[in-house]
C-alpha atoms as a PDB file:
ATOM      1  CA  UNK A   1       0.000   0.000   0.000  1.00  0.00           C
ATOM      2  CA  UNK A   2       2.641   2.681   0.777  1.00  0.00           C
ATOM      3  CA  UNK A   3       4.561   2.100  -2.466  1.00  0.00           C
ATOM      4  CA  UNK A   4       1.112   2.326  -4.099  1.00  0.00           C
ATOM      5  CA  UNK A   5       1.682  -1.070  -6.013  1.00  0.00           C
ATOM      6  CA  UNK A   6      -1.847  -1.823  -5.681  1.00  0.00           C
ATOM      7  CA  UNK A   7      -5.205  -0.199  -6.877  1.00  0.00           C
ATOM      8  CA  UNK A   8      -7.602  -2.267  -4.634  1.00  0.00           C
ATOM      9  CA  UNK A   9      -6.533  -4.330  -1.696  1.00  0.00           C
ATOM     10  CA  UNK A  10      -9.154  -6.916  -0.325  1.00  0.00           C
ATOM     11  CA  UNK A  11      -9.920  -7.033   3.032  1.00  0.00           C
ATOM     12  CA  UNK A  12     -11.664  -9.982   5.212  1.00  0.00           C
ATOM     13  CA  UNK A  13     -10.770 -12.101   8.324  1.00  0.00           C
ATOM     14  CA  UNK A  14     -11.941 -10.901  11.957  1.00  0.00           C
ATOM     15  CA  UNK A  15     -14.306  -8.078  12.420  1.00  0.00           C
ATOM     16  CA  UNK A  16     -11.665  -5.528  13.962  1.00  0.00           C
ATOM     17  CA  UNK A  17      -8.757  -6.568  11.406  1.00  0.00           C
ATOM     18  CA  UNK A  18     -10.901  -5.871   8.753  1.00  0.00           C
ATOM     19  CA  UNK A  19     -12.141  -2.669   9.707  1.00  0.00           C
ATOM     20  CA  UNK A  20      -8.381  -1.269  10.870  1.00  0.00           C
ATOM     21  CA  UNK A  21      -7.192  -2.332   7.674  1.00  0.00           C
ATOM     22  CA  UNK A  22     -10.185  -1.102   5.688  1.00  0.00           C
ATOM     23  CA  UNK A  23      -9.909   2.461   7.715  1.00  0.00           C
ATOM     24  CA  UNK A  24      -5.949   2.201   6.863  1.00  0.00           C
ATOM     25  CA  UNK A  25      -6.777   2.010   3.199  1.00  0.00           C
ATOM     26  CA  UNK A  26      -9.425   4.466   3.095  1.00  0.00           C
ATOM     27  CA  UNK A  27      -7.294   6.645   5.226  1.00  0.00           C
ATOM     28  CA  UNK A  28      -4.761   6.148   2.040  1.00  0.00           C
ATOM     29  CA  UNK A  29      -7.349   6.946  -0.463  1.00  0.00           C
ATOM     30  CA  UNK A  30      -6.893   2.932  -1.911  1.00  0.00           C
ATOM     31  CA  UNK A  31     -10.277   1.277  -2.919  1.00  0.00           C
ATOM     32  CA  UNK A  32     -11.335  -2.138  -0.664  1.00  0.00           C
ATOM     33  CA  UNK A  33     -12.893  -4.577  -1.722  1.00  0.00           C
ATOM     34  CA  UNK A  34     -14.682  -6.954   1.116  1.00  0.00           C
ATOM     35  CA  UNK A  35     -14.358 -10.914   1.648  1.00  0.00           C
ATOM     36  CA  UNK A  36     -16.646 -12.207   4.254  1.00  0.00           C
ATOM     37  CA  UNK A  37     -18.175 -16.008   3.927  1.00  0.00           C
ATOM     38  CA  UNK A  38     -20.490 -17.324   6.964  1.00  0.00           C
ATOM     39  CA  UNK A  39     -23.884 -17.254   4.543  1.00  0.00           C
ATOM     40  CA  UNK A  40     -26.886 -14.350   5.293  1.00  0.00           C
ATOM     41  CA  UNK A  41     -25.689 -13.487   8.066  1.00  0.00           C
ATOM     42  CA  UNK A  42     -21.799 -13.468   7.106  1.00  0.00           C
ATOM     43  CA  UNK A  43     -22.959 -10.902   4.134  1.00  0.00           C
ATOM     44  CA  UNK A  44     -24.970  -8.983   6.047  1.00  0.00           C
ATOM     45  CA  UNK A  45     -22.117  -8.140   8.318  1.00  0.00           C
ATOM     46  CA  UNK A  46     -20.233  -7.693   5.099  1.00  0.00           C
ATOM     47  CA  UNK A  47     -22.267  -4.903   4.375  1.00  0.00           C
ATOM     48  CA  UNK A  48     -22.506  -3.265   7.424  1.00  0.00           C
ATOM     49  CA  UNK A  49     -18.724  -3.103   7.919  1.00  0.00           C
ATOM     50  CA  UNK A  50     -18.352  -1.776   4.128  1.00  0.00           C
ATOM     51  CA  UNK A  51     -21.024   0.976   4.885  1.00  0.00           C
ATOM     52  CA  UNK A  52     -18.969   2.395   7.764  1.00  0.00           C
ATOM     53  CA  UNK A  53     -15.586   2.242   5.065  1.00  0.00           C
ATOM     54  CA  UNK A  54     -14.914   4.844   3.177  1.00  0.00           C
ATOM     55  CA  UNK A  55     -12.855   3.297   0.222  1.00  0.00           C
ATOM     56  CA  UNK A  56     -15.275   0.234   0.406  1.00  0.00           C
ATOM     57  CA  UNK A  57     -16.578   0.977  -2.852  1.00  0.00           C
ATOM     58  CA  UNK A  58     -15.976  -1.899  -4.517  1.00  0.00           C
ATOM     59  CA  UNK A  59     -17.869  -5.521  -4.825  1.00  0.00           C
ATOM     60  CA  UNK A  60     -18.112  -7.677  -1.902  1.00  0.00           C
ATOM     61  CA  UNK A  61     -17.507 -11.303  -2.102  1.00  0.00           C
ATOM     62  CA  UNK A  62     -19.611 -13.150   0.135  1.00  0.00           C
ATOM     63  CA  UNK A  63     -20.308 -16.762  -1.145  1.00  0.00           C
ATOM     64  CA  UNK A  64     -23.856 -16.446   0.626  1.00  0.00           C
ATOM     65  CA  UNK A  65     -25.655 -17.959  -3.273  1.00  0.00           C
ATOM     66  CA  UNK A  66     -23.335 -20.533  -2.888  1.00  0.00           C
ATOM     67  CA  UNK A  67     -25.680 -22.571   0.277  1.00  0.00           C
ATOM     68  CA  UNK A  68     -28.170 -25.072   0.131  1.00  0.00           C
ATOM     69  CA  UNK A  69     -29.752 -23.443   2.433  1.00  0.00           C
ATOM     70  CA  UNK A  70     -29.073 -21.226   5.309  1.00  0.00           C
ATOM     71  CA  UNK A  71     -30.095 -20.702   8.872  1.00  0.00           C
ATOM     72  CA  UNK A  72     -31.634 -16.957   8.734  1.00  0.00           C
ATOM     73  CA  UNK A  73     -35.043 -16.418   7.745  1.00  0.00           C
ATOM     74  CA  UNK A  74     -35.181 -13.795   4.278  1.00  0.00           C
ATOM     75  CA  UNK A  75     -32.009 -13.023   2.120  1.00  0.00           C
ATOM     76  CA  UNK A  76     -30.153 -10.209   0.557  1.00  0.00           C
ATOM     77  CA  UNK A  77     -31.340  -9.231  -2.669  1.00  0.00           C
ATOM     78  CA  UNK A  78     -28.829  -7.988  -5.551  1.00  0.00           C
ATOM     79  CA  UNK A  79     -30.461  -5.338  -8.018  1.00  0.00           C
ATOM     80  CA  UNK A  80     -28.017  -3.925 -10.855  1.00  0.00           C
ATOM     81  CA  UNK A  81     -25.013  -5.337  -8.632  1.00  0.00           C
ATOM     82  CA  UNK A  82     -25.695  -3.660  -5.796  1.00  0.00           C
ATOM     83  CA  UNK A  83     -27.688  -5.126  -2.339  1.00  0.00           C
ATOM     84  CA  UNK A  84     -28.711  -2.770   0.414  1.00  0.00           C
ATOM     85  CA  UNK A  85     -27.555  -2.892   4.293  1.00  0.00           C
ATOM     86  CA  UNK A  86     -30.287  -4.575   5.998  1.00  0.00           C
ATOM     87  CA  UNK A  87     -31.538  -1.966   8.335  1.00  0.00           C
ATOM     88  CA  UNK A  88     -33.613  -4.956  10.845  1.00  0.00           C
ATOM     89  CA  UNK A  89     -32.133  -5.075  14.338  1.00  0.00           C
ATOM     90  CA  UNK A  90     -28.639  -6.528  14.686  1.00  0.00           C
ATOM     91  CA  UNK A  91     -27.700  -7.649  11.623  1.00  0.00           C
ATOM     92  CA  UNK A  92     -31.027  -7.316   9.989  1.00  0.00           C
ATOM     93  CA  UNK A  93     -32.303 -10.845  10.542  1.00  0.00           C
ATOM     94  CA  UNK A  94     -33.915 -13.349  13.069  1.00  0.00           C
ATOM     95  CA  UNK A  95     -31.982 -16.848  12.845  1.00  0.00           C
ATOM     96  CA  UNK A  96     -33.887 -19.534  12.619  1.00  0.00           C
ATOM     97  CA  UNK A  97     -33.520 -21.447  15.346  1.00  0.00           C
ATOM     98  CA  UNK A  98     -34.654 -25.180  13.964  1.00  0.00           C
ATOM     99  CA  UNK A  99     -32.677 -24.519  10.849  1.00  0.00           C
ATOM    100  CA  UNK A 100     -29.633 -23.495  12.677  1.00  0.00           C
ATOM    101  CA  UNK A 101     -29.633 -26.895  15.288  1.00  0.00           C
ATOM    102  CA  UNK A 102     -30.546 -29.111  11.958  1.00  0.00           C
ATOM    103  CA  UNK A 103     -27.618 -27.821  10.133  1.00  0.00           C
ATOM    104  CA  UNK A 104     -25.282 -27.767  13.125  1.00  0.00           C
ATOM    105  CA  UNK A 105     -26.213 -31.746  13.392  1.00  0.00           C
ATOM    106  CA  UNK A 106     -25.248 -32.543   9.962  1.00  0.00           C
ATOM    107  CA  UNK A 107     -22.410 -35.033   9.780  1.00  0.00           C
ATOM    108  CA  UNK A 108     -18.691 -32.519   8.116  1.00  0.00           C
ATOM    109  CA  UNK A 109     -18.124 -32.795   4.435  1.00  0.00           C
ATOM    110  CA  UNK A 110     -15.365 -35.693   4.120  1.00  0.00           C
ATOM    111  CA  UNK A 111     -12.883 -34.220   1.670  1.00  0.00           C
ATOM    112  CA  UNK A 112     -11.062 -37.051   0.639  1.00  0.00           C
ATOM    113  CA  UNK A 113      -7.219 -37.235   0.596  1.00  0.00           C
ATOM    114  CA  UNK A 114      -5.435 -36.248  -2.657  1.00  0.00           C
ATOM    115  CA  UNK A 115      -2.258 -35.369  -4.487  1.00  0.00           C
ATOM    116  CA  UNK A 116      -1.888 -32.916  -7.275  1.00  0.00           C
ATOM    117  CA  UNK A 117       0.168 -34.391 -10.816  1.00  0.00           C
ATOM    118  CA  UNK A 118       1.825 -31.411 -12.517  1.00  0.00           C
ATOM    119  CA  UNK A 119       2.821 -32.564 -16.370  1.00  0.00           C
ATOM    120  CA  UNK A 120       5.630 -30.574 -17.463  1.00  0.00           C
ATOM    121  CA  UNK A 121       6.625 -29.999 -21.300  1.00  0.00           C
ATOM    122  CA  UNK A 122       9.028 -32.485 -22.684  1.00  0.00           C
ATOM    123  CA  UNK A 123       7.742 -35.269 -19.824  1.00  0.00           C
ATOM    124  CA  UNK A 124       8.641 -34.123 -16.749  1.00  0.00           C
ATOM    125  CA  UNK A 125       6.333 -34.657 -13.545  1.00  0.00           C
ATOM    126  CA  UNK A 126       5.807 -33.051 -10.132  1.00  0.00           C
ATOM    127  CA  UNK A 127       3.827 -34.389  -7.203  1.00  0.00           C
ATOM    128  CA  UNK A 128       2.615 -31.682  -5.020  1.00  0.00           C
ATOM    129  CA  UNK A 129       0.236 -31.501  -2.069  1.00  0.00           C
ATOM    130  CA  UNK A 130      -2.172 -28.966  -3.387  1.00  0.00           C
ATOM    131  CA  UNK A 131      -2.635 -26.811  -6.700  1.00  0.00           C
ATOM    132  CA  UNK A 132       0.651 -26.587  -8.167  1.00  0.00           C
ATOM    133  CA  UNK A 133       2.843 -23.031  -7.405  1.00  0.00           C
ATOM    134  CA  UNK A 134       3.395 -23.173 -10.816  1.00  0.00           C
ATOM    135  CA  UNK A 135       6.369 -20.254 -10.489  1.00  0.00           C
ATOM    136  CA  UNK A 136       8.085 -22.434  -7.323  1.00  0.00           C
ATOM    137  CA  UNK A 137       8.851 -24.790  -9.392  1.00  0.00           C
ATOM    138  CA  UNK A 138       9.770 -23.871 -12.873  1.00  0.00           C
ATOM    139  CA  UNK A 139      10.831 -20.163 -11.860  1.00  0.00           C
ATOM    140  CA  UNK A 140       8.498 -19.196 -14.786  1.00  0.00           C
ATOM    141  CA  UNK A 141       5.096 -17.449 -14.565  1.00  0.00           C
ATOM    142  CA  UNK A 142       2.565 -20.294 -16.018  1.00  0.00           C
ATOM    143  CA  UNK A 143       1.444 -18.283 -18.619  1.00  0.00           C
ATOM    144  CA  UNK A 144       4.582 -18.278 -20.178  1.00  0.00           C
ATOM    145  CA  UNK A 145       5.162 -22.037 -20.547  1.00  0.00           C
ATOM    146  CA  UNK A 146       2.974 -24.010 -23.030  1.00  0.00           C
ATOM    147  CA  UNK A 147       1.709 -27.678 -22.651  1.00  0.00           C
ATOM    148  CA  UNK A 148       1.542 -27.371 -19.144  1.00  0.00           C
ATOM    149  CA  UNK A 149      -1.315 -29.704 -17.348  1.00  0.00           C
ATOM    150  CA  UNK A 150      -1.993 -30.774 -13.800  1.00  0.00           C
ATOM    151  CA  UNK A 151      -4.586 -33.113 -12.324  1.00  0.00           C
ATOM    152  CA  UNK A 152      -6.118 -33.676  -8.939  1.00  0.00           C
ATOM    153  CA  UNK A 153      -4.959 -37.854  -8.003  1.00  0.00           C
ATOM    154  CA  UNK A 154      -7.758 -38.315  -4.921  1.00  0.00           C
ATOM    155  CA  UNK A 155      -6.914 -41.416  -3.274  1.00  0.00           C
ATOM    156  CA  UNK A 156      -7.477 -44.850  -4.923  1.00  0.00           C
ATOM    157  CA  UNK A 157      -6.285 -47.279  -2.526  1.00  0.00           C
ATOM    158  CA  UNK A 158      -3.508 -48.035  -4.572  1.00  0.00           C
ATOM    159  CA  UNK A 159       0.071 -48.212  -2.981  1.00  0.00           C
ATOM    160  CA  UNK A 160       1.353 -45.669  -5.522  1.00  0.00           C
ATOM    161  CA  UNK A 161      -0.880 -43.153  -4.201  1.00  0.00           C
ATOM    162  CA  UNK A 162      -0.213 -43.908  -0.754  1.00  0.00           C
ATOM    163  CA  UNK A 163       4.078 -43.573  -1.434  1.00  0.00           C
ATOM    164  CA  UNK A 164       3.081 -40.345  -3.082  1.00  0.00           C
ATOM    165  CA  UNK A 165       0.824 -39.120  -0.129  1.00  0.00           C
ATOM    166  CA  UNK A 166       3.098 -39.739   2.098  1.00  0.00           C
ATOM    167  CA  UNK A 167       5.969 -38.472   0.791  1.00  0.00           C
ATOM    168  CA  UNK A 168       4.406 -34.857  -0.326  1.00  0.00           C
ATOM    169  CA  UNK A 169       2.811 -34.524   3.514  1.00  0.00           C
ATOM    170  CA  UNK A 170       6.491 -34.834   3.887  1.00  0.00           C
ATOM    171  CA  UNK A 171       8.633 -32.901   1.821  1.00  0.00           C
ATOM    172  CA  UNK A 172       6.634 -30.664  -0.077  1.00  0.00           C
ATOM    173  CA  UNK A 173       6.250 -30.844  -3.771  1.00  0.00           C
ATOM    174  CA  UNK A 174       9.168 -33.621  -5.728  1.00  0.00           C
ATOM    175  CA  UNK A 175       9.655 -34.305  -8.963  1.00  0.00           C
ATOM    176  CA  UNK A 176       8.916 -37.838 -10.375  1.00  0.00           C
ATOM    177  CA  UNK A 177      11.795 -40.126 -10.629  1.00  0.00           C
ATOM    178  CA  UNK A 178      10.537 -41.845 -14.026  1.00  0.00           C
ATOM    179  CA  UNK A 179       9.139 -38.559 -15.598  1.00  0.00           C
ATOM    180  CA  UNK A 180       5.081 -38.989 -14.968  1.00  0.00           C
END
């Protein structure tokens, strides 16, 4: 922010981080931008903080459209791009009690274990433990090197997988020995 390398910095995390940083920028004259998950109620506080931030001017991301369903009764409705601060007390909603103990009793999301496959040009192979830091490893920006492909390996009880699991909890992200 202070070498002004930066037209728009995002903001998100706790309530008083984001709003000290959000003030900060403003305070700078750099637009924010706000990321807040948590559903209805998570955007609502979204747009409370950005109403109180003066450089908070530009779009919010808030994941709320991305639920099943949520435990709030109503929702926030976008016209043109733009959804208004709900002015209810609080936040601007009543939570629905039943909804909120049924959804608290549902059994976590198993995400299953994987390992990511990054095919290099010319044959080459990388195993790493998430998406592939593409610059980390080649010291090239992706975009510059063609015929680049990766794939998500999720585990297939195979003993290959589990060598490769193991080893990238380990060490990190390791080339292939034989090439992919």
């Amino acid at each position: 922010m202070i070498l002004g390398l930066a037209d728009v910095f995002m903001i998100g995390g706790s309530i008083g981080d984001a709003l000290m940083r959000g003030f900060a920028y403003s305070k700078a004259n750099v637009q924010t931008i706000m990321q807040h998950g948590a559903g209805i109620l998570g955007k609502a506080m979204a747009l409370h903080m950005c109403a109180v931030l003066p450089s908070a001017t530009g779009h919010a991301i808030t994941l709320d459209d991305q639920y099943g369903e949520d435990y709030v009764n109503g929702n926030i409705p976008v016209d043109d791009g733009f959804s208004p601060v709900p002015e209810g007390p609080g936040l601007g909603f009543e939570v629905d009690e039943e909804a909120l103990v049924r959804l608290a009793a549902n059994e976590p999301n198993v995400i299953p274990r994987y390992v990511f496959r990054l095919y290099l040009p010319g044959g080459g192979m990388y195993y790493t433990p998430s998406f592939p830091n593409v610059p980390a490893i080649t010291g090239r920006e992706e975009g510059t090197i063609r015929g680049l492909r990766s794939e998500q390996w999720e585990e297939d009880g195979s003993s290959e997988f589990e060598k490769a699991y193991e080893r990238v909890q380990k060490l990190g992200a390791y080339p292939s020995q034989d090439g992919g």
